[in-house]
N, C-alpha and C. Protein backbone atom coordinates (compact mmCIF):
# COMPACT_ATOMS: atom_id res chain seq x y z
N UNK A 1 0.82 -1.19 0.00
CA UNK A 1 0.00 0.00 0.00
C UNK A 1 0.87 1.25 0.00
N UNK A 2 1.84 1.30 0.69
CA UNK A 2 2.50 2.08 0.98
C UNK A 2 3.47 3.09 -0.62
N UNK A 3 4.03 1.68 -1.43
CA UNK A 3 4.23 1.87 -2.43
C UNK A 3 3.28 2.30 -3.62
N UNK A 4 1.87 2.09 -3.64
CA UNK A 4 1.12 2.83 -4.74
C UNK A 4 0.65 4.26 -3.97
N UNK A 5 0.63 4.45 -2.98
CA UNK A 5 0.89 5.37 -2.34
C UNK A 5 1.81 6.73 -2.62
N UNK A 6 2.92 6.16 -3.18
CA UNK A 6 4.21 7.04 -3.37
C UNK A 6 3.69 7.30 -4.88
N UNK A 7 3.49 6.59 -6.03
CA UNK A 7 3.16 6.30 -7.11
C UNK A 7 2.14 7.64 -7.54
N UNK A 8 1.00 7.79 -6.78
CA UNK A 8 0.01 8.34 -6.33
C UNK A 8 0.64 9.95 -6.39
N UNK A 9 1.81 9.95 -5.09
CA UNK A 9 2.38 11.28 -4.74
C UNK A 9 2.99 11.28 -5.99
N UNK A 10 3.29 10.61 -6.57
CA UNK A 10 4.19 11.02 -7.89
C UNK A 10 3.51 10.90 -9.31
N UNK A 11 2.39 11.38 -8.78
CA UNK A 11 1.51 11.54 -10.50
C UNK A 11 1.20 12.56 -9.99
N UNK A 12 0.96 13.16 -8.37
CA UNK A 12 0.56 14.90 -8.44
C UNK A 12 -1.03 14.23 -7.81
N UNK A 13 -1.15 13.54 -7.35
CA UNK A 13 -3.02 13.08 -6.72
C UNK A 13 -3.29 13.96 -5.76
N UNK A 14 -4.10 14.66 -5.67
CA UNK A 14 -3.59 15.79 -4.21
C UNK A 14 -4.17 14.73 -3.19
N UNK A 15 -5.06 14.54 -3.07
CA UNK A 15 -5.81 13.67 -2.23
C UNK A 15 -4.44 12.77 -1.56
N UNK A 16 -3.48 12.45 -1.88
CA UNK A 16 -2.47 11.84 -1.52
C UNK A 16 -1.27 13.14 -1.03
N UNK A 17 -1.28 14.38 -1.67
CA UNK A 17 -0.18 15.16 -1.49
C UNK A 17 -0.91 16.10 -0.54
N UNK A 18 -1.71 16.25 -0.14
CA UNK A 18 -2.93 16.90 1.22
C UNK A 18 -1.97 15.98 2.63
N UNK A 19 -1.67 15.10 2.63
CA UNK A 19 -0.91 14.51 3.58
C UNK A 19 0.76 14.39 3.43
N UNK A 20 1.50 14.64 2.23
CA UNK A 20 2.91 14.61 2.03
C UNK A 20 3.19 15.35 3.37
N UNK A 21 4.30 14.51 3.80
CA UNK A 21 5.14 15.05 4.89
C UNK A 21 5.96 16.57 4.74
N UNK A 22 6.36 16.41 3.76
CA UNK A 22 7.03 17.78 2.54
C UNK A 22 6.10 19.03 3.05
N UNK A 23 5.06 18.74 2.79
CA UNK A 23 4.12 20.06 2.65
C UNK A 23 3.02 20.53 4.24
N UNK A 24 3.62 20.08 5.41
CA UNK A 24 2.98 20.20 6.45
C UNK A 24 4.21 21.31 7.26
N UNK A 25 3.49 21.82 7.98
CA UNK A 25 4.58 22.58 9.03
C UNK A 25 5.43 21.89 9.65
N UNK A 26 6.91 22.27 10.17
CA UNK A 26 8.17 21.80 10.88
C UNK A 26 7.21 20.96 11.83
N UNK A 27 6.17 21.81 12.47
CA UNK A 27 6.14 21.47 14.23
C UNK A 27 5.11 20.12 13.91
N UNK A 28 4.46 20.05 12.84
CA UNK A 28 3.24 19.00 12.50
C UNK A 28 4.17 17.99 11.50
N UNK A 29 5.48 17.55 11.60
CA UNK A 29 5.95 17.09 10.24
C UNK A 29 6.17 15.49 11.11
N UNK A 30 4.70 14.75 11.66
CA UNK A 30 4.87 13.62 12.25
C UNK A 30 3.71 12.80 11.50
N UNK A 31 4.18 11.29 10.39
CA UNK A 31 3.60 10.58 9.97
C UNK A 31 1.98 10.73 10.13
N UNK A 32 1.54 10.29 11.49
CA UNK A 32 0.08 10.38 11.82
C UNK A 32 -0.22 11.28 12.11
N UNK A 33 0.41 12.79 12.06
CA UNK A 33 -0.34 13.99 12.74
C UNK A 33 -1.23 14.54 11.80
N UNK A 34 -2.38 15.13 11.82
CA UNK A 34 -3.16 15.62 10.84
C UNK A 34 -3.14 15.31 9.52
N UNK A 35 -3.62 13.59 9.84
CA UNK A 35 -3.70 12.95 8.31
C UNK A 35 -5.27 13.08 7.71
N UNK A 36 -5.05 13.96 6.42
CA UNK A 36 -6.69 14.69 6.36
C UNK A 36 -7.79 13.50 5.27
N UNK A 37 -8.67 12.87 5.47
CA UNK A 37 -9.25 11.59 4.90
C UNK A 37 -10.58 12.33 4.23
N UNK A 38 -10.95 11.26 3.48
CA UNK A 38 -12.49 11.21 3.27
C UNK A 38 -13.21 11.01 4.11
N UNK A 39 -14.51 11.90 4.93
CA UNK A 39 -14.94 11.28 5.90
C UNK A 39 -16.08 10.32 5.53
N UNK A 40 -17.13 9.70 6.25
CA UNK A 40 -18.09 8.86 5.84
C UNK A 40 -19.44 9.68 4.55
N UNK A 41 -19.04 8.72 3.05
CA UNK A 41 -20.13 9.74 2.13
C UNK A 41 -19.30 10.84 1.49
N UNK A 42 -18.37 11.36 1.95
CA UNK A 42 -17.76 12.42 1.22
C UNK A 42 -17.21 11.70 0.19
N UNK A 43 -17.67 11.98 -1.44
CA UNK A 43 -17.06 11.62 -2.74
C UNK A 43 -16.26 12.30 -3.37
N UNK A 44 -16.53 14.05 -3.12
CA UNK A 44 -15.59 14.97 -3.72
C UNK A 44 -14.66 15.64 -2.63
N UNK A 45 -13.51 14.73 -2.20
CA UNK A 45 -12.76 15.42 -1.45
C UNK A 45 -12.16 16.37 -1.37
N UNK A 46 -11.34 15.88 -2.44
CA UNK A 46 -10.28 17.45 -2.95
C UNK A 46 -10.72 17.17 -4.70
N UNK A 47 -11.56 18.02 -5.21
CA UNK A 47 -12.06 17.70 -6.49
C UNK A 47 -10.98 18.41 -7.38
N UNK A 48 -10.30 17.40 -8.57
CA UNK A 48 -9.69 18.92 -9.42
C UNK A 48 -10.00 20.03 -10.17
N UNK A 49 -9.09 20.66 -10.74
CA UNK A 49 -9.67 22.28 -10.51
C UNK A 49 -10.27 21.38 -11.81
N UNK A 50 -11.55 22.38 -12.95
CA UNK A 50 -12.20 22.20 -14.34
C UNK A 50 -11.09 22.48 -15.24
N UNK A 51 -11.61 21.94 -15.76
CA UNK A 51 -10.73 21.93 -17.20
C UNK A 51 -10.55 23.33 -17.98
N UNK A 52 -9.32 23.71 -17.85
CA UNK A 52 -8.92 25.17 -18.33
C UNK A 52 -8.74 26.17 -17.44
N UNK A 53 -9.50 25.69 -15.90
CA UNK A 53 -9.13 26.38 -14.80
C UNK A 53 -8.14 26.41 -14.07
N UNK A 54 -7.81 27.35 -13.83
CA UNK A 54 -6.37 27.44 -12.78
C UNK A 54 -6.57 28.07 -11.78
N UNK A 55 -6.07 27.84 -10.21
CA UNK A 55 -6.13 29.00 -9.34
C UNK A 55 -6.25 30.49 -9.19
N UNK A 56 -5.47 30.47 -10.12
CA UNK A 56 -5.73 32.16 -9.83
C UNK A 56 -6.58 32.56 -10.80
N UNK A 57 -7.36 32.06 -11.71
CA UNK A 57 -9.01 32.08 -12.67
C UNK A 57 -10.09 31.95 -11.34
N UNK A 58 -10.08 30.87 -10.51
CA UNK A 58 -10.64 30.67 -9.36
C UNK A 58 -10.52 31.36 -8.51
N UNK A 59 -9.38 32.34 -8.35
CA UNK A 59 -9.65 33.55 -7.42
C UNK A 59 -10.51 34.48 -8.34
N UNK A 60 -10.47 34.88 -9.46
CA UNK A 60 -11.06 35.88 -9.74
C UNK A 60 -12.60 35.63 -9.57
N UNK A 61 -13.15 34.18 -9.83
CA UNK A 61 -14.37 33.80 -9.79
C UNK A 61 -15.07 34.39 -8.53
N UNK A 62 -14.47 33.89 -7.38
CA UNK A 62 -14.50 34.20 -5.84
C UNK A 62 -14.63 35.54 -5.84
N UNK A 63 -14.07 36.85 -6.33
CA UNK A 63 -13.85 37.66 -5.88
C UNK A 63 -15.35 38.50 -6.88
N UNK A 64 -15.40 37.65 -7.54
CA UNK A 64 -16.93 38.13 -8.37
C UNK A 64 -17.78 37.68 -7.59
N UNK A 65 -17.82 36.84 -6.79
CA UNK A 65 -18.78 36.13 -5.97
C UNK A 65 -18.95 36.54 -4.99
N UNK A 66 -17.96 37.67 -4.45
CA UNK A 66 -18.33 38.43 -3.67
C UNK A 66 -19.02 39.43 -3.31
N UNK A 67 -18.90 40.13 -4.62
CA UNK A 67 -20.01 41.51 -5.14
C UNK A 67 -20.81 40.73 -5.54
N UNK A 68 -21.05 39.60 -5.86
CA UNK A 68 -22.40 39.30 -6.57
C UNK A 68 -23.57 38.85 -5.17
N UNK A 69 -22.70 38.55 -4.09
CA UNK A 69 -23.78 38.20 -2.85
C UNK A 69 -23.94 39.61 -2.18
N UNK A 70 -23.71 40.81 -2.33
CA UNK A 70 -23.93 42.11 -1.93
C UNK A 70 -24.75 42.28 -2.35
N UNK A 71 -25.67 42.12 -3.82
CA UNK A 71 -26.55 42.40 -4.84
C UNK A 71 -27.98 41.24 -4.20
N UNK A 72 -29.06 41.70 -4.87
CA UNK A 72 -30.48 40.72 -3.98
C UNK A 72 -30.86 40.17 -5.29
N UNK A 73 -31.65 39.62 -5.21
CA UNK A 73 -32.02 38.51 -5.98
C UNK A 73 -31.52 37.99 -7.40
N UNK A 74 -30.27 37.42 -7.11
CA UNK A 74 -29.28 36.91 -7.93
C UNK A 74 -29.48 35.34 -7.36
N UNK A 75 -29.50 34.42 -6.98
CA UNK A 75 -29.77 33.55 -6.23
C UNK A 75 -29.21 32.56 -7.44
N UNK A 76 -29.40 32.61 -8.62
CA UNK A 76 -28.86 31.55 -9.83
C UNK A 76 -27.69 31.96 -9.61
N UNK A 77 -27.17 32.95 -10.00
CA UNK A 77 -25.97 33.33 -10.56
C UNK A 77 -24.78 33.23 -9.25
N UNK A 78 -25.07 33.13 -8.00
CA UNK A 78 -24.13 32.92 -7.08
C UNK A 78 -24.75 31.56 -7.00
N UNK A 79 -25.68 30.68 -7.40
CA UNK A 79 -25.68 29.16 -7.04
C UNK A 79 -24.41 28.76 -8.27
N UNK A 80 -24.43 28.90 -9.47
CA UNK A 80 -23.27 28.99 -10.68
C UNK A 80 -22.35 29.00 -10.11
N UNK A 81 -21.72 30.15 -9.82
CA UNK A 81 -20.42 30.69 -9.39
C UNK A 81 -20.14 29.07 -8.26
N UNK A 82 -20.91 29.15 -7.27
CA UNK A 82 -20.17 28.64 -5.96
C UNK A 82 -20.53 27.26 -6.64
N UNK A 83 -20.77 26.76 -7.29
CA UNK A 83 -20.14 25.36 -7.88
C UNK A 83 -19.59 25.61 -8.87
N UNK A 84 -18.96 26.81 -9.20
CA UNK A 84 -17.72 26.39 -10.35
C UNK A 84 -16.68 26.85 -9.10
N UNK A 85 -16.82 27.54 -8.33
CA UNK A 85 -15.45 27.76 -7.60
C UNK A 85 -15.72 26.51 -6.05
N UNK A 86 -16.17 25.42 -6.46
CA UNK A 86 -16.43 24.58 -5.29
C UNK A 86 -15.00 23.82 -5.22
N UNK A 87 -14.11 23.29 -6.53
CA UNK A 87 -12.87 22.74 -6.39
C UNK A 87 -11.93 23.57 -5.69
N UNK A 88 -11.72 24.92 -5.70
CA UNK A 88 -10.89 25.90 -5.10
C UNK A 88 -11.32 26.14 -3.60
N UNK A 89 -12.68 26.19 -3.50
CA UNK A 89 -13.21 26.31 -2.27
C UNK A 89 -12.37 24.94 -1.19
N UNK A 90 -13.04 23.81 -1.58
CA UNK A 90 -12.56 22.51 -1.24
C UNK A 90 -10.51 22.85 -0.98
N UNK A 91 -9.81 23.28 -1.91
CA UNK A 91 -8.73 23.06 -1.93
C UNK A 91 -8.12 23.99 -0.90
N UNK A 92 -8.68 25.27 -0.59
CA UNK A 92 -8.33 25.88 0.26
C UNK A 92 -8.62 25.35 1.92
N UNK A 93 -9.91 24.68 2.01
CA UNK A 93 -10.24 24.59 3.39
C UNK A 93 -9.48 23.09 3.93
N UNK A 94 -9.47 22.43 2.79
CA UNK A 94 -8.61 21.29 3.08
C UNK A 94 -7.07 21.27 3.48
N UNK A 95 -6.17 22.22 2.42
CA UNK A 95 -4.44 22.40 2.86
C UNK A 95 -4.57 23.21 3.67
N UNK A 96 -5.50 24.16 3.55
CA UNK A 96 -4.82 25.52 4.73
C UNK A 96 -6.01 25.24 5.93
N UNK A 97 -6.49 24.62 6.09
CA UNK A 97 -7.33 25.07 7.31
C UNK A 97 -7.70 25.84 8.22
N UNK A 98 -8.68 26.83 7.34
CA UNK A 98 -9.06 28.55 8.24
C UNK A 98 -10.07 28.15 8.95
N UNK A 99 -9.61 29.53 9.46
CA UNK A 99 -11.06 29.97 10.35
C UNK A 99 -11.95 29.53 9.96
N UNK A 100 -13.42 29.88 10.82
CA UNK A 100 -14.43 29.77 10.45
C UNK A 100 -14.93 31.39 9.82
N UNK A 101 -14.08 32.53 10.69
CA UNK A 101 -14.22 34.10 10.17
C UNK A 101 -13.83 33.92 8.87
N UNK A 102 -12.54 33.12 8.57
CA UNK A 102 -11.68 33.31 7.66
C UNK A 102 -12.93 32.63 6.56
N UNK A 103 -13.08 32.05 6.16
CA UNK A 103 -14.26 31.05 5.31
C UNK A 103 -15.48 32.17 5.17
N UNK A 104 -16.03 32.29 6.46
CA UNK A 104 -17.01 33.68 6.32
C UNK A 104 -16.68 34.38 5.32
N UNK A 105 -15.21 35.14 5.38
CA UNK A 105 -15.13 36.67 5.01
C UNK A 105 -14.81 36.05 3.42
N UNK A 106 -14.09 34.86 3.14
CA UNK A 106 -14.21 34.28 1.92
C UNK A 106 -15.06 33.70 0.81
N UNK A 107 -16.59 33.54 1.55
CA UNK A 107 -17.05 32.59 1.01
C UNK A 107 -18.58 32.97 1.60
N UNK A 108 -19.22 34.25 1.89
CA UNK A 108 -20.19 34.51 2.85
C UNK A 108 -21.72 33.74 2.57
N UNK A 109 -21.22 33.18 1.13
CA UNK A 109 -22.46 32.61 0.61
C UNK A 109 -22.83 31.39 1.03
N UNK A 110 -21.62 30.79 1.30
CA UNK A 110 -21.32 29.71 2.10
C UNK A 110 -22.70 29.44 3.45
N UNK A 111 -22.94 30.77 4.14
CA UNK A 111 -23.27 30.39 5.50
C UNK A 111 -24.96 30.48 5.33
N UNK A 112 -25.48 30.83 3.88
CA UNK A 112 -26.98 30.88 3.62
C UNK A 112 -27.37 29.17 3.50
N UNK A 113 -28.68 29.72 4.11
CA UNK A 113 -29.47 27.60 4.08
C UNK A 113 -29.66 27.58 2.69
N UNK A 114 -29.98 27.96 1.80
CA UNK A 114 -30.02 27.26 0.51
C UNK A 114 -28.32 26.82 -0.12
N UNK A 115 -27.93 27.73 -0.12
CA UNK A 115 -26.49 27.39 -0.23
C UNK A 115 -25.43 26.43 0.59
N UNK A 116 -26.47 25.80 1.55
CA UNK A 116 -25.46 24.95 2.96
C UNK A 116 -25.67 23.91 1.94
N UNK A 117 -27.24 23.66 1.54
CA UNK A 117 -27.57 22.61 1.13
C UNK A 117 -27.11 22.11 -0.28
N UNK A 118 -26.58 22.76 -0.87
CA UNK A 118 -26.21 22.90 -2.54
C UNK A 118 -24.80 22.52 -2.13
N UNK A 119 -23.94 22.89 -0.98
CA UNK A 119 -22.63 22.35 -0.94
C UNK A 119 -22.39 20.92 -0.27
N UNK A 120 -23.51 20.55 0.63
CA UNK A 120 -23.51 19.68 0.95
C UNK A 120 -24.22 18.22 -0.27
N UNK A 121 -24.75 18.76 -1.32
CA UNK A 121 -24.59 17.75 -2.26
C UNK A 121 -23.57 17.77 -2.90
N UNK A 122 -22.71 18.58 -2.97
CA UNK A 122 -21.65 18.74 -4.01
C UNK A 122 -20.20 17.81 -3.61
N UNK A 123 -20.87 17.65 -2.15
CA UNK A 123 -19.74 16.87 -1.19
C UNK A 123 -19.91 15.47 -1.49
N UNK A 124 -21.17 15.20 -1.01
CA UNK A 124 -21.97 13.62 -1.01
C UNK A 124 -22.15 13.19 -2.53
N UNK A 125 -22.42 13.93 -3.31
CA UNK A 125 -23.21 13.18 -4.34
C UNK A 125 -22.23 13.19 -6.05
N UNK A 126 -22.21 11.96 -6.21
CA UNK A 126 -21.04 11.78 -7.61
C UNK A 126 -21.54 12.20 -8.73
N UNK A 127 -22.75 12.21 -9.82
CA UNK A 127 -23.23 12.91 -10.60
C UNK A 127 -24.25 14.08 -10.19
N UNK A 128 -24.27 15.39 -10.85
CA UNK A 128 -25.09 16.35 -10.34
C UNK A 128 -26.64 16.46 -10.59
N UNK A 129 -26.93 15.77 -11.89
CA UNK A 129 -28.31 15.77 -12.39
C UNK A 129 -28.57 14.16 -13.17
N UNK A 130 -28.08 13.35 -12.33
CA UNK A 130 -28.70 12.26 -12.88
C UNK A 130 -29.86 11.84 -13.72
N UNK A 131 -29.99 11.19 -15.12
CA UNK A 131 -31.28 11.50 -15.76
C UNK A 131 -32.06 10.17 -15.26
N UNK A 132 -33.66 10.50 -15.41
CA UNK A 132 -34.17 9.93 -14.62
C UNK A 132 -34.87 7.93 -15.11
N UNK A 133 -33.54 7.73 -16.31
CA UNK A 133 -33.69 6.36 -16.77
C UNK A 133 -32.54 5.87 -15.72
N UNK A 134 -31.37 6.78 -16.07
CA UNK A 134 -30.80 6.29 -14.62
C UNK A 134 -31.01 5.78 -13.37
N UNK A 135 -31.32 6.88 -12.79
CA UNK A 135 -32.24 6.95 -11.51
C UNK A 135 -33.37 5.72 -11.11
N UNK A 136 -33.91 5.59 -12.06
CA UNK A 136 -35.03 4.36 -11.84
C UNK A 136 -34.56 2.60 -12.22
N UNK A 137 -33.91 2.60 -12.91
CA UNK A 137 -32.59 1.75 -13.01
C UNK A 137 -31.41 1.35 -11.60
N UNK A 138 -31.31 2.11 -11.61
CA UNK A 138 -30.81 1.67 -10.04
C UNK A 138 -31.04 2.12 -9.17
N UNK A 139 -32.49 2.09 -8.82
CA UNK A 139 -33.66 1.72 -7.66
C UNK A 139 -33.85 0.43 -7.83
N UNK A 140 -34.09 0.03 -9.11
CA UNK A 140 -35.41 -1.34 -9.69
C UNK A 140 -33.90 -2.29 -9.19
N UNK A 141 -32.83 -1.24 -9.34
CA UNK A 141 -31.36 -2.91 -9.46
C UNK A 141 -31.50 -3.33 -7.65
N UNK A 142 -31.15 -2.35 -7.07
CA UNK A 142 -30.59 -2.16 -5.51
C UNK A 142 -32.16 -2.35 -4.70
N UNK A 143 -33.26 -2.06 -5.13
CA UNK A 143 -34.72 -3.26 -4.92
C UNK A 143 -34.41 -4.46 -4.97
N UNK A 144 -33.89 -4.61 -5.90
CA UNK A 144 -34.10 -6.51 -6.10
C UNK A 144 -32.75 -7.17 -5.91
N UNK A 145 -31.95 -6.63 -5.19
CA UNK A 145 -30.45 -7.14 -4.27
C UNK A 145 -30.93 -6.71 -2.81
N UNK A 146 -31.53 -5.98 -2.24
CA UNK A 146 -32.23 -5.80 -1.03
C UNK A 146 -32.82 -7.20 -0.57
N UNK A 147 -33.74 -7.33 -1.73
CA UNK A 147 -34.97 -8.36 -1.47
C UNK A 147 -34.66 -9.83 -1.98
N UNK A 148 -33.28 -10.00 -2.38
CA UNK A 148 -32.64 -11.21 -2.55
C UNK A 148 -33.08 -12.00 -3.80
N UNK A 149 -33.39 -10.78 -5.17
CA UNK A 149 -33.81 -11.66 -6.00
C UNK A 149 -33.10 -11.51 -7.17
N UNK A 150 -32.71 -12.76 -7.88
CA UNK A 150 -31.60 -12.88 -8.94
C UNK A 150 -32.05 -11.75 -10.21
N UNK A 151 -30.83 -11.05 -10.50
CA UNK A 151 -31.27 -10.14 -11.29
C UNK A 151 -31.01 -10.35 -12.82
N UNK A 152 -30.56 -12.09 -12.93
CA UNK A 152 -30.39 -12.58 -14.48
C UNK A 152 -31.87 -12.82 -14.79
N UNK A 153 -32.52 -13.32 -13.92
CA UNK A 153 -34.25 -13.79 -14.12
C UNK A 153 -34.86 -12.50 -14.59
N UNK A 154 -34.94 -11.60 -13.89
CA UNK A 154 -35.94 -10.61 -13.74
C UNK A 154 -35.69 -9.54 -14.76
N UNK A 155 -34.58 -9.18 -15.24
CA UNK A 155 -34.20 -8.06 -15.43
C UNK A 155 -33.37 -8.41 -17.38
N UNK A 156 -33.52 -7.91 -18.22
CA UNK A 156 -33.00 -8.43 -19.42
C UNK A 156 -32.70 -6.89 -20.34
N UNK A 157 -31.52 -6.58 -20.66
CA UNK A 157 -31.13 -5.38 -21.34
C UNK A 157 -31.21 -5.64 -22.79
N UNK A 158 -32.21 -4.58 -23.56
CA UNK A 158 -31.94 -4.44 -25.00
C UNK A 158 -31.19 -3.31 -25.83
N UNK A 159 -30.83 -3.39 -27.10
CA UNK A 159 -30.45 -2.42 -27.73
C UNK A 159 -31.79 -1.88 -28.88
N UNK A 160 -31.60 -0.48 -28.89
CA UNK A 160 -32.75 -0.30 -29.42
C UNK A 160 -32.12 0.60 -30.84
N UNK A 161 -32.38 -0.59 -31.77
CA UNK A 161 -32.13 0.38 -32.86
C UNK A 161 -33.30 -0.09 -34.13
């Protein structure tokens, strides 16, 4: 384990380099000290940045997102923003671990109930808009593995052309 581990640190995985010994403070530079995990359900840990995005594109996003929660009934346009800047968000609270002021004064959108709830799927949940052949597809699958019934009998996939 230890060795795909290193493998891992050496393709750049942050999820693996969030714990490099390298990148922690002198006084915290001890194997098990603040080893930062997935907790239970969390899928997007440290998500990477989008494609074409870079940090400092992601600051500017943020810093639009700031005047844009000063402004009233924008409610789309800062739900947008704070899931395109949710990988940067994530990346900051994970390596640097701020405040809770600090996050406030960063992120104020953060602390609204519609917005708790929009980040808290963004945490838990692996596709964002699942379509709903999907969706009913694996209900009908994870129904009938619940209820112990063979799903070669019951269940038969076609192609439709």
């Amino acid at each position: 384990m230890a060795n795909y581990r290193t493998k891992l640190r050496g393709y750049g995985v942050p999820e693996v380099m969030c714990n490099a010994l390298k990148r922690k403070r002198p006084a915290d530079q001890k194997s098990a000290k603040n080893v930062k995990k997935p907790r239970k359900a969390e899928l997007n840990y440290l998500p990477p940045y989008p494609a074409g995005e870079d940090e400092e594109s992601q600051e500017q996003e943020r810093i639009q997102l700031l005047s844009e929660v000063m402004k009233r009934d924008n409610n789309k346009l800062i739900k947008d923003k704070m899931a395109k800047t949710f990988s940067h968000r994530r990346n900051k609270i994970i390596n640097q671990s701020p405040s809770i002021e600090d996050i406030k004064a960063r992120w104020p959108a953060l602390f609204e109930a519609s917005h708790i709830q929009d980040e808290f799927q963004r945490i838990t949940m692996a596709p964002s808009n699942p379509s709903i052949d999907m969706s009913r597809g694996l209900v009908i699958r994870c129904l009938m593995v619940y209820l112990g019934e063979s799903t070669d009998q019951l269940l038969k996939e076609y192609d439709v052309s």
